[in-house]
PDB file of N, CA and C in Angstrom:
ATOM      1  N   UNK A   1      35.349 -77.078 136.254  1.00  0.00           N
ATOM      2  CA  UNK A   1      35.150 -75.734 136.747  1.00  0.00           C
ATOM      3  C   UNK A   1      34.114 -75.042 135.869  1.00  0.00           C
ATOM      4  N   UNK A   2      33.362 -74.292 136.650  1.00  0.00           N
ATOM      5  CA  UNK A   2      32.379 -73.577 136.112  1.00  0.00           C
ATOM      6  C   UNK A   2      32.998 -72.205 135.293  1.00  0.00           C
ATOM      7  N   UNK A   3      32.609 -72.060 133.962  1.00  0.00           N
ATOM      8  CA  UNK A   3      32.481 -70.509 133.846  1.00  0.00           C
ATOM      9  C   UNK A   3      31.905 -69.200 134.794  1.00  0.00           C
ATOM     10  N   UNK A   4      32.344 -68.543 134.580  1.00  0.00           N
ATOM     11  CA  UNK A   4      31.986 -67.105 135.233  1.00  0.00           C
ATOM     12  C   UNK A   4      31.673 -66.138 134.188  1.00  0.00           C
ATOM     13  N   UNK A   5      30.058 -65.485 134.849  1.00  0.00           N
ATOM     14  CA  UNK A   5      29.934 -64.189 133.789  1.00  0.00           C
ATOM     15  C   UNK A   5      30.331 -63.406 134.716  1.00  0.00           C
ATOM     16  N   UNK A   6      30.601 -62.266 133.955  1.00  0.00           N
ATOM     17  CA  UNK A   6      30.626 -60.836 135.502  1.00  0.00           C
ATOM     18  C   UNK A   6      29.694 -59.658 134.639  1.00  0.00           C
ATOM     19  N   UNK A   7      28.588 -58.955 135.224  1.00  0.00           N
ATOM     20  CA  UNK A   7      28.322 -58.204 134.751  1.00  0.00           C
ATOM     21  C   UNK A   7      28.920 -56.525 135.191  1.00  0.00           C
ATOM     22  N   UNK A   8      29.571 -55.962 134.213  1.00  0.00           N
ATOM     23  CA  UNK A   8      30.097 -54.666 134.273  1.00  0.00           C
ATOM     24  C   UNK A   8      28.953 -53.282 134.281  1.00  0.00           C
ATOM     25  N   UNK A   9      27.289 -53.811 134.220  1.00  0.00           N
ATOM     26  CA  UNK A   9      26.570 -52.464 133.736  1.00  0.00           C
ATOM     27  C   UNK A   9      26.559 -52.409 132.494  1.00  0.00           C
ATOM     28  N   UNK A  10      27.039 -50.554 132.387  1.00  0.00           N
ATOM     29  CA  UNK A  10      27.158 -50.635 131.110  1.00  0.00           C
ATOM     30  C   UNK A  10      28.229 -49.782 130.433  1.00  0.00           C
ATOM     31  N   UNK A  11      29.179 -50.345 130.917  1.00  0.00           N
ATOM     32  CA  UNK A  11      30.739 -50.495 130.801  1.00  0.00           C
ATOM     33  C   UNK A  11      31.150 -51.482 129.609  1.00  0.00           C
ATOM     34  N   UNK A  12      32.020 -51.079 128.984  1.00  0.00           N
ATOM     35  CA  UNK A  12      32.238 -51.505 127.337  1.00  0.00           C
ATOM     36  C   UNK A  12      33.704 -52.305 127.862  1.00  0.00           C
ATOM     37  N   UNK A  13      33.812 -53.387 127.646  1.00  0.00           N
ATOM     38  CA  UNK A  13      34.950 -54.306 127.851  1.00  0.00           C
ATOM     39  C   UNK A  13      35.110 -54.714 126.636  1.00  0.00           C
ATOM     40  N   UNK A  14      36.539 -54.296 126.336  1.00  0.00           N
ATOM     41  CA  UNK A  14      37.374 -54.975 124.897  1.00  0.00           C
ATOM     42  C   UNK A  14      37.909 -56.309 125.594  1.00  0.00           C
ATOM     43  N   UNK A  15      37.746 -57.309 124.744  1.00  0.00           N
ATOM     44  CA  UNK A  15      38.029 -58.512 124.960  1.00  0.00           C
ATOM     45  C   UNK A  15      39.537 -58.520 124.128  1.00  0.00           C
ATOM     46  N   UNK A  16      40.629 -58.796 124.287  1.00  0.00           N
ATOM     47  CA  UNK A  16      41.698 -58.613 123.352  1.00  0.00           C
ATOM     48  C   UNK A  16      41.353 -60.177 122.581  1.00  0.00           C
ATOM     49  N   UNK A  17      40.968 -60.742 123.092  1.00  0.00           N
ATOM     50  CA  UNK A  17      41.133 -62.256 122.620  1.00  0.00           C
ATOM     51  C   UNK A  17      39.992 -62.678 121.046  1.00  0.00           C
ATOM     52  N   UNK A  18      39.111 -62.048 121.220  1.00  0.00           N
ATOM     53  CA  UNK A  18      38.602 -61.637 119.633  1.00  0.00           C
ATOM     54  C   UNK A  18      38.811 -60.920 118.610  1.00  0.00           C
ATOM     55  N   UNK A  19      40.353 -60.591 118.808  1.00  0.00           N
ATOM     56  CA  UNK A  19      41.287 -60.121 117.348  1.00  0.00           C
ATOM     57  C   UNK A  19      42.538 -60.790 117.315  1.00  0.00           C
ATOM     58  N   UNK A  20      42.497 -60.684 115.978  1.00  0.00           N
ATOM     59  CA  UNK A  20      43.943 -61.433 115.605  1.00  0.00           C
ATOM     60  C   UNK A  20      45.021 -60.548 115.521  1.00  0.00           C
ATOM     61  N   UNK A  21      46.299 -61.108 115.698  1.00  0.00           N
ATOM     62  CA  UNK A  21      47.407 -60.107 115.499  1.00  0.00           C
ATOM     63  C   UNK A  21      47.523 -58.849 114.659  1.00  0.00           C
ATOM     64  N   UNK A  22      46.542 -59.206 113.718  1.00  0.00           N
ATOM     65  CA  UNK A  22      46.511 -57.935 113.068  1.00  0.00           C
ATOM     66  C   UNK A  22      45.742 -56.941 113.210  1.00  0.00           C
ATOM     67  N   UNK A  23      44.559 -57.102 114.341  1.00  0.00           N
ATOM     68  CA  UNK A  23      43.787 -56.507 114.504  1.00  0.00           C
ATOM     69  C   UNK A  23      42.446 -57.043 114.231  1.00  0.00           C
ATOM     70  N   UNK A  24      42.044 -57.825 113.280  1.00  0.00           N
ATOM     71  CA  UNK A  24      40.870 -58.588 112.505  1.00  0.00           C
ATOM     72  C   UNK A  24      40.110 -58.997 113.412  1.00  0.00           C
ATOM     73  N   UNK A  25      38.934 -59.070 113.303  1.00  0.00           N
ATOM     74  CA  UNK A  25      38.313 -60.038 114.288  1.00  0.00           C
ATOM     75  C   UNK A  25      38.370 -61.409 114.004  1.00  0.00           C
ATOM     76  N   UNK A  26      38.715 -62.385 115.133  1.00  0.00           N
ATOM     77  CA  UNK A  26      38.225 -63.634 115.009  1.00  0.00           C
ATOM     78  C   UNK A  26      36.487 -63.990 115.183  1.00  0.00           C
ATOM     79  N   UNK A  27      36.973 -65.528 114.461  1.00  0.00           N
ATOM     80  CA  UNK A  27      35.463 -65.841 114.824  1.00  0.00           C
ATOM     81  C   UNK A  27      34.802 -66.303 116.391  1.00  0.00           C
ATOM     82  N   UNK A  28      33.653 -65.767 116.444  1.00  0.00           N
ATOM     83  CA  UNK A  28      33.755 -66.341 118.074  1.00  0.00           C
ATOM     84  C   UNK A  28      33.815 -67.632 118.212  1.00  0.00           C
ATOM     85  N   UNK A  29      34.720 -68.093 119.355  1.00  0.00           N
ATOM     86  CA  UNK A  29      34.583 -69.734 120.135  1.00  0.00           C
ATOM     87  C   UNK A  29      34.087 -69.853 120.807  1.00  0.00           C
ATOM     88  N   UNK A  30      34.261 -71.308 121.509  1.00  0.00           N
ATOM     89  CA  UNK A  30      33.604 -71.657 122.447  1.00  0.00           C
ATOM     90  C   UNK A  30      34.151 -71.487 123.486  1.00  0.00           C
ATOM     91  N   UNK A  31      34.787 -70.907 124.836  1.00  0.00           N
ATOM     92  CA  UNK A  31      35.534 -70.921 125.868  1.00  0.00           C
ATOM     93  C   UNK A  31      35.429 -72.163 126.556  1.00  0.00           C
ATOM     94  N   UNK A  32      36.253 -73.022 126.537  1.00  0.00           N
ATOM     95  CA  UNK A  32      36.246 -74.090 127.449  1.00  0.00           C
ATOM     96  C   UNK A  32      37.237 -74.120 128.763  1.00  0.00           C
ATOM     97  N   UNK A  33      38.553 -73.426 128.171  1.00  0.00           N
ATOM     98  CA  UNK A  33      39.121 -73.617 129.627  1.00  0.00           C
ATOM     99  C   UNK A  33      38.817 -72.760 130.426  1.00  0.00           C
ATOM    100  N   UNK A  34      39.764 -73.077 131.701  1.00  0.00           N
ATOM    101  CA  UNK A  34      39.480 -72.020 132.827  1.00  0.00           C
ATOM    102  C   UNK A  34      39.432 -70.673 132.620  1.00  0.00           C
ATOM    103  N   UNK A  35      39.432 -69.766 133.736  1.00  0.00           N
ATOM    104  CA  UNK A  35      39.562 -68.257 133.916  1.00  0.00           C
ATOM    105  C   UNK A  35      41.036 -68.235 134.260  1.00  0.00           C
ATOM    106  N   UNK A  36      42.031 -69.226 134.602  1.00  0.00           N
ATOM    107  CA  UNK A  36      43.008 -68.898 134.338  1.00  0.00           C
ATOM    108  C   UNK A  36      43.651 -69.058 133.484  1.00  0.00           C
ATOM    109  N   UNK A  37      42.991 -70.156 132.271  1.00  0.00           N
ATOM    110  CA  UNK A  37      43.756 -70.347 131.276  1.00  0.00           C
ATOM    111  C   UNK A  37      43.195 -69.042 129.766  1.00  0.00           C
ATOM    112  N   UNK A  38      42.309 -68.509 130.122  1.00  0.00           N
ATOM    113  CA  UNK A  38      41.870 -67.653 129.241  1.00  0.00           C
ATOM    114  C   UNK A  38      42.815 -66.207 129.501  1.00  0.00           C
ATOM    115  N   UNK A  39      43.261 -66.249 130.902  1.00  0.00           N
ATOM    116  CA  UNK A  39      44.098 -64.872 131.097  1.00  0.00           C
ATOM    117  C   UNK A  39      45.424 -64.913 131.097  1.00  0.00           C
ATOM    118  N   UNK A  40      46.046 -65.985 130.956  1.00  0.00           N
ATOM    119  CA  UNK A  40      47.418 -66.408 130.489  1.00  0.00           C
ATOM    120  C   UNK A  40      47.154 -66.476 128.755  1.00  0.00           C
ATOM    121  N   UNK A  41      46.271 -66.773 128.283  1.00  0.00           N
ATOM    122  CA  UNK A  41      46.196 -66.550 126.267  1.00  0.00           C
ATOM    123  C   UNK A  41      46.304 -64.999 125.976  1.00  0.00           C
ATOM    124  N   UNK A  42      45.527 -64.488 126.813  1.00  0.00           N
ATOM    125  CA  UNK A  42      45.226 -63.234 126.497  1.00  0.00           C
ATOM    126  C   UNK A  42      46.535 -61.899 127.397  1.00  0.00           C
ATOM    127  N   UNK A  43      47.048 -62.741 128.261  1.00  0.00           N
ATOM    128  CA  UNK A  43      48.762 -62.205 128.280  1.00  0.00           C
ATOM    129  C   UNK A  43      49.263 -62.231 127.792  1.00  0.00           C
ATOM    130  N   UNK A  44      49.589 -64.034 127.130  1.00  0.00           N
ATOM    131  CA  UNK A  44      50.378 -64.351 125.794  1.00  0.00           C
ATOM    132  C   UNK A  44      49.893 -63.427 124.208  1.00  0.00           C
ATOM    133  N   UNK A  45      48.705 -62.982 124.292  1.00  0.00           N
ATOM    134  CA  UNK A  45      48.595 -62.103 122.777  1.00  0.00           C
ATOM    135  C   UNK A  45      49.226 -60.895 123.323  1.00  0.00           C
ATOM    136  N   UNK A  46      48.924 -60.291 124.073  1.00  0.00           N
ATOM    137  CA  UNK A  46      49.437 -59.046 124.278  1.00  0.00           C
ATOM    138  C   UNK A  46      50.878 -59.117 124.574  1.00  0.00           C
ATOM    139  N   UNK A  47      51.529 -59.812 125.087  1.00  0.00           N
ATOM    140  CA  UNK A  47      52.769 -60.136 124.843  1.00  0.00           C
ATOM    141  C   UNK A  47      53.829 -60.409 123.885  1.00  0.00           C
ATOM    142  N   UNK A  48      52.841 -60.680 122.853  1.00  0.00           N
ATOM    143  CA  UNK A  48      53.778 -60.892 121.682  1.00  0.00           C
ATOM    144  C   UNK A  48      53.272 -59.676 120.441  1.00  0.00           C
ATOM    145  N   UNK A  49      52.716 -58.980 120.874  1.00  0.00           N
ATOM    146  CA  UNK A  49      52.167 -57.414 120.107  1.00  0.00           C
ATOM    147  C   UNK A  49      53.820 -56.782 119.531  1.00  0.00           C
ATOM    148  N   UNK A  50      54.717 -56.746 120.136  1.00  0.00           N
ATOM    149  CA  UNK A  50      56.217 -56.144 119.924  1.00  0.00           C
ATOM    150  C   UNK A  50      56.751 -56.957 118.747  1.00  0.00           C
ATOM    151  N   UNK A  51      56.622 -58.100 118.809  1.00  0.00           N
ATOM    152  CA  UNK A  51      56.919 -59.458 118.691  1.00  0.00           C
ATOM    153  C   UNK A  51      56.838 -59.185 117.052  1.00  0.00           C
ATOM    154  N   UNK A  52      55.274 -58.984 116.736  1.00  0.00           N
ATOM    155  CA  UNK A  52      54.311 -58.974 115.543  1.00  0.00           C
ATOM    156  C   UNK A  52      54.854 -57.426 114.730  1.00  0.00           C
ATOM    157  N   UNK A  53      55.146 -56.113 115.865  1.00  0.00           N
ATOM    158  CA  UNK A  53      55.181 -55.275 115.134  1.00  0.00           C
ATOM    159  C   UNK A  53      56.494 -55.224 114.372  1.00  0.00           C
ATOM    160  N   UNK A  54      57.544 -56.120 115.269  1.00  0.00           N
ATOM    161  CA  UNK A  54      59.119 -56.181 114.802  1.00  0.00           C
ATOM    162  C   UNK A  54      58.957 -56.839 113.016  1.00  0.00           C
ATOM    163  N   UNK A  55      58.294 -58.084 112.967  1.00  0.00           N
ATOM    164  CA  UNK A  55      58.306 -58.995 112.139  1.00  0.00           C
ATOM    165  C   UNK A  55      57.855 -57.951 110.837  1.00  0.00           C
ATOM    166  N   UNK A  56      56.504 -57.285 110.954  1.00  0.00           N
ATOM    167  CA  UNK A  56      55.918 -56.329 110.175  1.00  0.00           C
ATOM    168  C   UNK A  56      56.706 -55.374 109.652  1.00  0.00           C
ATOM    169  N   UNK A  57      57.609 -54.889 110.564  1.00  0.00           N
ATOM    170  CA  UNK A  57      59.007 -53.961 110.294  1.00  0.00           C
ATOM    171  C   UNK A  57      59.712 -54.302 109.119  1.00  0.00           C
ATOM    172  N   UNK A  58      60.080 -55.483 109.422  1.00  0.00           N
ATOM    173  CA  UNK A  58      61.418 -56.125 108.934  1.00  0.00           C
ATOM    174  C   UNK A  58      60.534 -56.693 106.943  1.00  0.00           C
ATOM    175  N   UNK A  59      59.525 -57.292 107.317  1.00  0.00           N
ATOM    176  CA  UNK A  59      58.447 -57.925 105.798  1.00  0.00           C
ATOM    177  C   UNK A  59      58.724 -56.240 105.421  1.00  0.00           C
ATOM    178  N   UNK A  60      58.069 -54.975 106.026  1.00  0.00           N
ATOM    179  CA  UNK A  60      58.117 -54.245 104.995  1.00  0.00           C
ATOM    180  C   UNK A  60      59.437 -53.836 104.180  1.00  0.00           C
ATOM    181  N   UNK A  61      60.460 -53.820 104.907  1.00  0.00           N
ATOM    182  CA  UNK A  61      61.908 -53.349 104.571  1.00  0.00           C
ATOM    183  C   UNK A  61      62.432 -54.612 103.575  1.00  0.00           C
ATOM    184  N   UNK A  62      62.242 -55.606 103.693  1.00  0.00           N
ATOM    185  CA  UNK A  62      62.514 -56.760 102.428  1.00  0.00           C
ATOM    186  C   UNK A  62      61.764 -56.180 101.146  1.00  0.00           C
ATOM    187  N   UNK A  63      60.464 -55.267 100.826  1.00  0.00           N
ATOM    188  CA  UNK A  63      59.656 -54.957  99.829  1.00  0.00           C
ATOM    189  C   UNK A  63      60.555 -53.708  99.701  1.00  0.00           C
ATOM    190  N   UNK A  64      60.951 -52.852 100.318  1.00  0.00           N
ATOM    191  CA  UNK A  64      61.407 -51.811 100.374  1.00  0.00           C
ATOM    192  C   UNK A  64      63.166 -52.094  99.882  1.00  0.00           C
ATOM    193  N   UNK A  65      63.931 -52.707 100.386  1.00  0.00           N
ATOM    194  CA  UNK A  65      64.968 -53.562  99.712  1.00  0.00           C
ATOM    195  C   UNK A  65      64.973 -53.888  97.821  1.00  0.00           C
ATOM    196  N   UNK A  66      64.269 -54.615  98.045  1.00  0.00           N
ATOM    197  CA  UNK A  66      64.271 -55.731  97.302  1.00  0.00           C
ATOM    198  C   UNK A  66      62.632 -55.485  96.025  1.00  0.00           C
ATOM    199  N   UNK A  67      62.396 -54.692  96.404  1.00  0.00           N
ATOM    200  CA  UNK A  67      60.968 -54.521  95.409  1.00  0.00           C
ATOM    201  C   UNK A  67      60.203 -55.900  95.596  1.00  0.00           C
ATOM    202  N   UNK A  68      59.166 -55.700  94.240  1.00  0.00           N
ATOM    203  CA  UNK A  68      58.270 -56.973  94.185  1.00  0.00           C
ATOM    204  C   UNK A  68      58.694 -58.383  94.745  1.00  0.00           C
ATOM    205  N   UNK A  69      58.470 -59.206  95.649  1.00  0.00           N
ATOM    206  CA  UNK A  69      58.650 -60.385  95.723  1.00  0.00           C
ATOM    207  C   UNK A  69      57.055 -61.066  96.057  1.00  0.00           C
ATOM    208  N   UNK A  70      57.315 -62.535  96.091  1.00  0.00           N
ATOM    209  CA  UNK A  70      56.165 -63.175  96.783  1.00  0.00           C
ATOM    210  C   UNK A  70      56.473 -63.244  98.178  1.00  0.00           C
ATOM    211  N   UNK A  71      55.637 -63.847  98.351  1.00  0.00           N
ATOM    212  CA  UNK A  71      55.855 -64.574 100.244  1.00  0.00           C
ATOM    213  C   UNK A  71      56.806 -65.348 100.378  1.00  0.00           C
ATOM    214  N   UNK A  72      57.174 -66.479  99.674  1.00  0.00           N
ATOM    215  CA  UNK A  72      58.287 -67.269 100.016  1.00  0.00           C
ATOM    216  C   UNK A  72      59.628 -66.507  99.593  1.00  0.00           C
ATOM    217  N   UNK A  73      59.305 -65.555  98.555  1.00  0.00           N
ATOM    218  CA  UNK A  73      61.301 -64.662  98.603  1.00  0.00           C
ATOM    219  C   UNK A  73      61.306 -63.699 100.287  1.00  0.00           C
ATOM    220  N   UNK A  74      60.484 -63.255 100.515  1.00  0.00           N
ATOM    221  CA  UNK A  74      60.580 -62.204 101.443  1.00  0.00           C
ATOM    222  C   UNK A  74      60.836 -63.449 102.927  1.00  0.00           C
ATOM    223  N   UNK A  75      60.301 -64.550 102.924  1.00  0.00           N
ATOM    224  CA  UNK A  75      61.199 -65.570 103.869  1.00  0.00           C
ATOM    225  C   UNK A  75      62.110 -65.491 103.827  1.00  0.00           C
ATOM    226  N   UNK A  76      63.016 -65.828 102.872  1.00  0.00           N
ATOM    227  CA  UNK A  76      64.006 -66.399 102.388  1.00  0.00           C
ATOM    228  C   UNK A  76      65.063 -65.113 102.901  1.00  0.00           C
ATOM    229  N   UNK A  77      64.513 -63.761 102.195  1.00  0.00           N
ATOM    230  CA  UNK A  77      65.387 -62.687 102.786  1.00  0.00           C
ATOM    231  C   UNK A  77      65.340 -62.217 104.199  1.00  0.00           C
ATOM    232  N   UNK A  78      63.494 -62.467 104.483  1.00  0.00           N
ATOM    233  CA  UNK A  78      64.184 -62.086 105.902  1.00  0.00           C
ATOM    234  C   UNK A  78      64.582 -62.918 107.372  1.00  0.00           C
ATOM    235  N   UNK A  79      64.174 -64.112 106.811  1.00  0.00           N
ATOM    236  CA  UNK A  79      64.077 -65.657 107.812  1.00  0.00           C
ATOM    237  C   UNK A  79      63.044 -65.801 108.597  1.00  0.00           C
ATOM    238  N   UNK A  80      61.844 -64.858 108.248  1.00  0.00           N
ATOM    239  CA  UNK A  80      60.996 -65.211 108.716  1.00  0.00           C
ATOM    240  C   UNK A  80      59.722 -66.139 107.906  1.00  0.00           C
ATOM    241  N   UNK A  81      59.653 -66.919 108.869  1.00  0.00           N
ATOM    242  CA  UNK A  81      58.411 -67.878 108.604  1.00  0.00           C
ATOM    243  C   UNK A  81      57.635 -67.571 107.555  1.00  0.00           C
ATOM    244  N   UNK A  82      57.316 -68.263 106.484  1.00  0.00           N
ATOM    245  CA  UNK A  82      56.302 -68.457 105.584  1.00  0.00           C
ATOM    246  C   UNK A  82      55.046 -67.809 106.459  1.00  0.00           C
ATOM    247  N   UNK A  83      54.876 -68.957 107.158  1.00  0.00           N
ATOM    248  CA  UNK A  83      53.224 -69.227 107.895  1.00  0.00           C
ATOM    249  C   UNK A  83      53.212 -67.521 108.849  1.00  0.00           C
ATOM    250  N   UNK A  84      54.322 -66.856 109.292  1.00  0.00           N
ATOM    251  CA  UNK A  84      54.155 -65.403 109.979  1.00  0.00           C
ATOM    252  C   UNK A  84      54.638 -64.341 108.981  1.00  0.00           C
ATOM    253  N   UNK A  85      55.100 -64.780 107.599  1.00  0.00           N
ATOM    254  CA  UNK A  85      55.068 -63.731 106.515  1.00  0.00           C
ATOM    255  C   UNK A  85      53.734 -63.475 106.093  1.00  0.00           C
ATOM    256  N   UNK A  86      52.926 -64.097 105.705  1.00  0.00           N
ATOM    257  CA  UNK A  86      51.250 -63.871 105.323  1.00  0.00           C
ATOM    258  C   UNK A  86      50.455 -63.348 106.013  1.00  0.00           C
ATOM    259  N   UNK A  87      50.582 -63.571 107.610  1.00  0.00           N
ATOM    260  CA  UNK A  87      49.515 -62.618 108.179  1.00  0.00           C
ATOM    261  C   UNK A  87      50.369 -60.840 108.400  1.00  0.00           C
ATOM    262  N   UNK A  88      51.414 -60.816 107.816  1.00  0.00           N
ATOM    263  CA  UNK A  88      52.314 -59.838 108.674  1.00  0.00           C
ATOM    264  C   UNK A  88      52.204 -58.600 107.050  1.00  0.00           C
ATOM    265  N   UNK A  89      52.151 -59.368 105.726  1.00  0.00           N
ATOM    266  CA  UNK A  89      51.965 -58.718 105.096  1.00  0.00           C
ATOM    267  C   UNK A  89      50.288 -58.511 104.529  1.00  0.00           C
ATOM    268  N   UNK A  90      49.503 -59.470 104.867  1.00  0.00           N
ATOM    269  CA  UNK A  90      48.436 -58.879 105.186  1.00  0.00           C
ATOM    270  C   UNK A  90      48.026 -57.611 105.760  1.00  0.00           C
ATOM    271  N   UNK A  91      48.764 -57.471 107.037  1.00  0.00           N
ATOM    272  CA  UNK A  91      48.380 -56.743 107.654  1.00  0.00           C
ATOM    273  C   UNK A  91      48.884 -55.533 106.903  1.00  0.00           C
ATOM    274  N   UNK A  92      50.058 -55.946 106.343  1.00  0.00           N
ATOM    275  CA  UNK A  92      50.192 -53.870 105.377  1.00  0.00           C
ATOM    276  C   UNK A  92      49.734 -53.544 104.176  1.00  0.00           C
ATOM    277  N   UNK A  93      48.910 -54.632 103.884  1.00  0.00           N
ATOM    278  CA  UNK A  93      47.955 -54.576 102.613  1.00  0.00           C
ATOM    279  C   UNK A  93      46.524 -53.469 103.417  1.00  0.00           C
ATOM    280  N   UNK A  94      46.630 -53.799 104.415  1.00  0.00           N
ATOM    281  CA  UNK A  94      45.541 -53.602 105.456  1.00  0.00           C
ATOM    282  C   UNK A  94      45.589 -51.954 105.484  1.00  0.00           C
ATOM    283  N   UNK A  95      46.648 -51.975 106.099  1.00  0.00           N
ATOM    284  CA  UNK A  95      47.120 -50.167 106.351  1.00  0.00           C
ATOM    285  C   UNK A  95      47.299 -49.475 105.161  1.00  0.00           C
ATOM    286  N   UNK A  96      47.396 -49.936 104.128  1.00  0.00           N
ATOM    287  CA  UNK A  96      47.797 -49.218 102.839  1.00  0.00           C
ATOM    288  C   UNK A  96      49.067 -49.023 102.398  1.00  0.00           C
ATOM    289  N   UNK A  97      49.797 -50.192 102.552  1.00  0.00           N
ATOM    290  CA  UNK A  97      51.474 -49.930 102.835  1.00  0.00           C
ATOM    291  C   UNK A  97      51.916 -50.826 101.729  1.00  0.00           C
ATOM    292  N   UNK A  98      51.653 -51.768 101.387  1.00  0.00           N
ATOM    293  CA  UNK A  98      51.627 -53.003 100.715  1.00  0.00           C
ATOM    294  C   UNK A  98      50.629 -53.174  99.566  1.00  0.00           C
ATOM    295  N   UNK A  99      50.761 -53.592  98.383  1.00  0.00           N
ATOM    296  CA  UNK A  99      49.726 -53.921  97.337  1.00  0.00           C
ATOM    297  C   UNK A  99      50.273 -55.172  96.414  1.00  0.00           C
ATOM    298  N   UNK A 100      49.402 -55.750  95.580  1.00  0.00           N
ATOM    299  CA  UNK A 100      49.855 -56.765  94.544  1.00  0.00           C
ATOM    300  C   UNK A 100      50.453 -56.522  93.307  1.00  0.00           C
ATOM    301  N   UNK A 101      51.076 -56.827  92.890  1.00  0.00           N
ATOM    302  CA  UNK A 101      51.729 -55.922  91.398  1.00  0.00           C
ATOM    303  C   UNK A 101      51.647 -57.172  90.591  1.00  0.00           C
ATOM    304  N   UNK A 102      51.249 -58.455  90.430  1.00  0.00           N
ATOM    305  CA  UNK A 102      51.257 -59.216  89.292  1.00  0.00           C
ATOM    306  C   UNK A 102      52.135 -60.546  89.879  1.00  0.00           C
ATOM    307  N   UNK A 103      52.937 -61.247  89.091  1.00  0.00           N
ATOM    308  CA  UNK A 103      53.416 -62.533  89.643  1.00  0.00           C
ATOM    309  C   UNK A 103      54.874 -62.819  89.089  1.00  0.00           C
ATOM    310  N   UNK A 104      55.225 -63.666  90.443  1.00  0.00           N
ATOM    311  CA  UNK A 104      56.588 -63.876  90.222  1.00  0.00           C
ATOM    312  C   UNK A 104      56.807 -65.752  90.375  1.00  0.00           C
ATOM    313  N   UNK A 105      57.701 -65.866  89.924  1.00  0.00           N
ATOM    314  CA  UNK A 105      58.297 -67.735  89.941  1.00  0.00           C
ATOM    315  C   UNK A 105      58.714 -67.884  91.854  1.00  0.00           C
ATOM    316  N   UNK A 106      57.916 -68.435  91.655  1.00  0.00           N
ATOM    317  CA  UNK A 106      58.511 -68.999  93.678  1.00  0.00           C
ATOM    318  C   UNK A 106      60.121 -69.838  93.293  1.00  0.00           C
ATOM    319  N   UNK A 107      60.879 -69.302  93.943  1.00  0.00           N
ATOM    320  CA  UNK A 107      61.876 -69.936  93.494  1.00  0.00           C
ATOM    321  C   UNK A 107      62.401 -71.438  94.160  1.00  0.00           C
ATOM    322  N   UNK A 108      61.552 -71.958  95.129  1.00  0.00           N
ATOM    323  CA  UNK A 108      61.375 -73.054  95.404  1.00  0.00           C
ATOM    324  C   UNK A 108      60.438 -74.119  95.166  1.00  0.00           C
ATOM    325  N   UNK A 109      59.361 -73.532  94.736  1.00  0.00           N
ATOM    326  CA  UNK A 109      58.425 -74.741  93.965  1.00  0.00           C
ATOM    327  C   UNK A 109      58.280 -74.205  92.279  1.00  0.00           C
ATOM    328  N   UNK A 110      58.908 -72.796  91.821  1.00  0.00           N
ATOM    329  CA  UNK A 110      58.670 -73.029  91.123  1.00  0.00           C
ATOM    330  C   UNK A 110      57.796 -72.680  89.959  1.00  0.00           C
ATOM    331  N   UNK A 111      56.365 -72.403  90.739  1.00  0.00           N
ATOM    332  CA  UNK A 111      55.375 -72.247  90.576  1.00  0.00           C
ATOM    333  C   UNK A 111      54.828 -70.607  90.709  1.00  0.00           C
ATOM    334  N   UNK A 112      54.289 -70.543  89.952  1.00  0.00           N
ATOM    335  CA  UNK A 112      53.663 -68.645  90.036  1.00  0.00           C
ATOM    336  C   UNK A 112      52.828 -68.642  90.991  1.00  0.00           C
ATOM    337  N   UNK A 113      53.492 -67.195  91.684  1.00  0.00           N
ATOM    338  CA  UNK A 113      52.856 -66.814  92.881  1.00  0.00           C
ATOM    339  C   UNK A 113      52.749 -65.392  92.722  1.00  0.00           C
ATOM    340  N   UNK A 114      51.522 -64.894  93.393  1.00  0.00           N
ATOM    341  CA  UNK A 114      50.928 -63.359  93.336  1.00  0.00           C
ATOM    342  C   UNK A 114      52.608 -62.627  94.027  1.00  0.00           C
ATOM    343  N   UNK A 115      53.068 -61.610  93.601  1.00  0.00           N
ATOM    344  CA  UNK A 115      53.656 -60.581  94.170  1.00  0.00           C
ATOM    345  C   UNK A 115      53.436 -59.595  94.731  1.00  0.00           C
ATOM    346  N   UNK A 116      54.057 -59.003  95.835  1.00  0.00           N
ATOM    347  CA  UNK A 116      53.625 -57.840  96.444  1.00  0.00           C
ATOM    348  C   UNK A 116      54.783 -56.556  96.583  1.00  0.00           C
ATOM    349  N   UNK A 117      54.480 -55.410  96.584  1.00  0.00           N
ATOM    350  CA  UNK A 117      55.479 -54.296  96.774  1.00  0.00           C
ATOM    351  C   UNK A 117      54.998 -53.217  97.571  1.00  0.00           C
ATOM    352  N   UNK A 118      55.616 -52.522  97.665  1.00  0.00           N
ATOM    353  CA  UNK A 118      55.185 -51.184  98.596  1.00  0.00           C
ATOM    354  C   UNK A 118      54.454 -50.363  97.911  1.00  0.00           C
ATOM    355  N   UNK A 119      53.572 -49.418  97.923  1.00  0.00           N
ATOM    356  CA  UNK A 119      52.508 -48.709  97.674  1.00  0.00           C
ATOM    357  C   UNK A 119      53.465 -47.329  96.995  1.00  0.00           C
ATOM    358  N   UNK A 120      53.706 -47.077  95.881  1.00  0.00           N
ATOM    359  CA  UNK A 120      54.561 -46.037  95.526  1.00  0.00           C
ATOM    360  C   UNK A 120      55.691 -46.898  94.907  1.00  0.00           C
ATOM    361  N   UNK A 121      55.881 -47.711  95.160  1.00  0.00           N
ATOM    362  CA  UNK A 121      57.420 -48.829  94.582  1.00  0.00           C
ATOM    363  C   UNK A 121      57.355 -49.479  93.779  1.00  0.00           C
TER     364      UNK A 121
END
């Protein structure tokens, strides 16, 4: 199947699909699949927007809890994913909600890891 351009004029179309959950831009790709498989991705991001803001909720209230931790304590307390704790507290480093305060022992490897806390905490 062929791609499709459509020209809008000069009408400003947000593409949702060139930001990341947090807002960031991605880098551009290459579009290979269809026009229907590009509008089912771009349902699926906007679909899980609630999803992202719940998780963000909950990472900040473990810092807010619990003060300084790394990424792998704030898993541990809140059961969320390693791999969706990092972009989630990114993102409140982002807003100004979140900052680094120095380092703590990962208590599963062990190993020193940067810490983070709430902005005022």
């Amino acid at each position: 199947m062929t791609d499709l351009a459509f020209d809008f004029g000069d009408h400003t179309v947000l593409d949702i699909s060139r930001f990341g959950p947090t807002g960031e831009p991605r880098a551009p790709i290459q579009q290979q699949g269809s026009l229907r498989s590009r509008h089912a991705s771009a349902v699926g991001a906007a679909a899980v927007q609630p999803h992202v803001a719940s998780q963000m909720a909950r990472v900040y209230a473990a810092y807010e809890q619990h003060g300084a931790l790394c990424d792998t304590e704030v898993e541990i307390h809140t059961g969320i994913d390693r791999s969706s704790v990092i972009p989630r507290r990114r993102a409140l480093e982002k807003l100004g909600l979140v900052r680094e305060v120095g380092f703590r022992t990962n208590p599963r490897s062990g190993k020193s890891n940067i810490a983070y806390t709430i902005v005022g905490g």
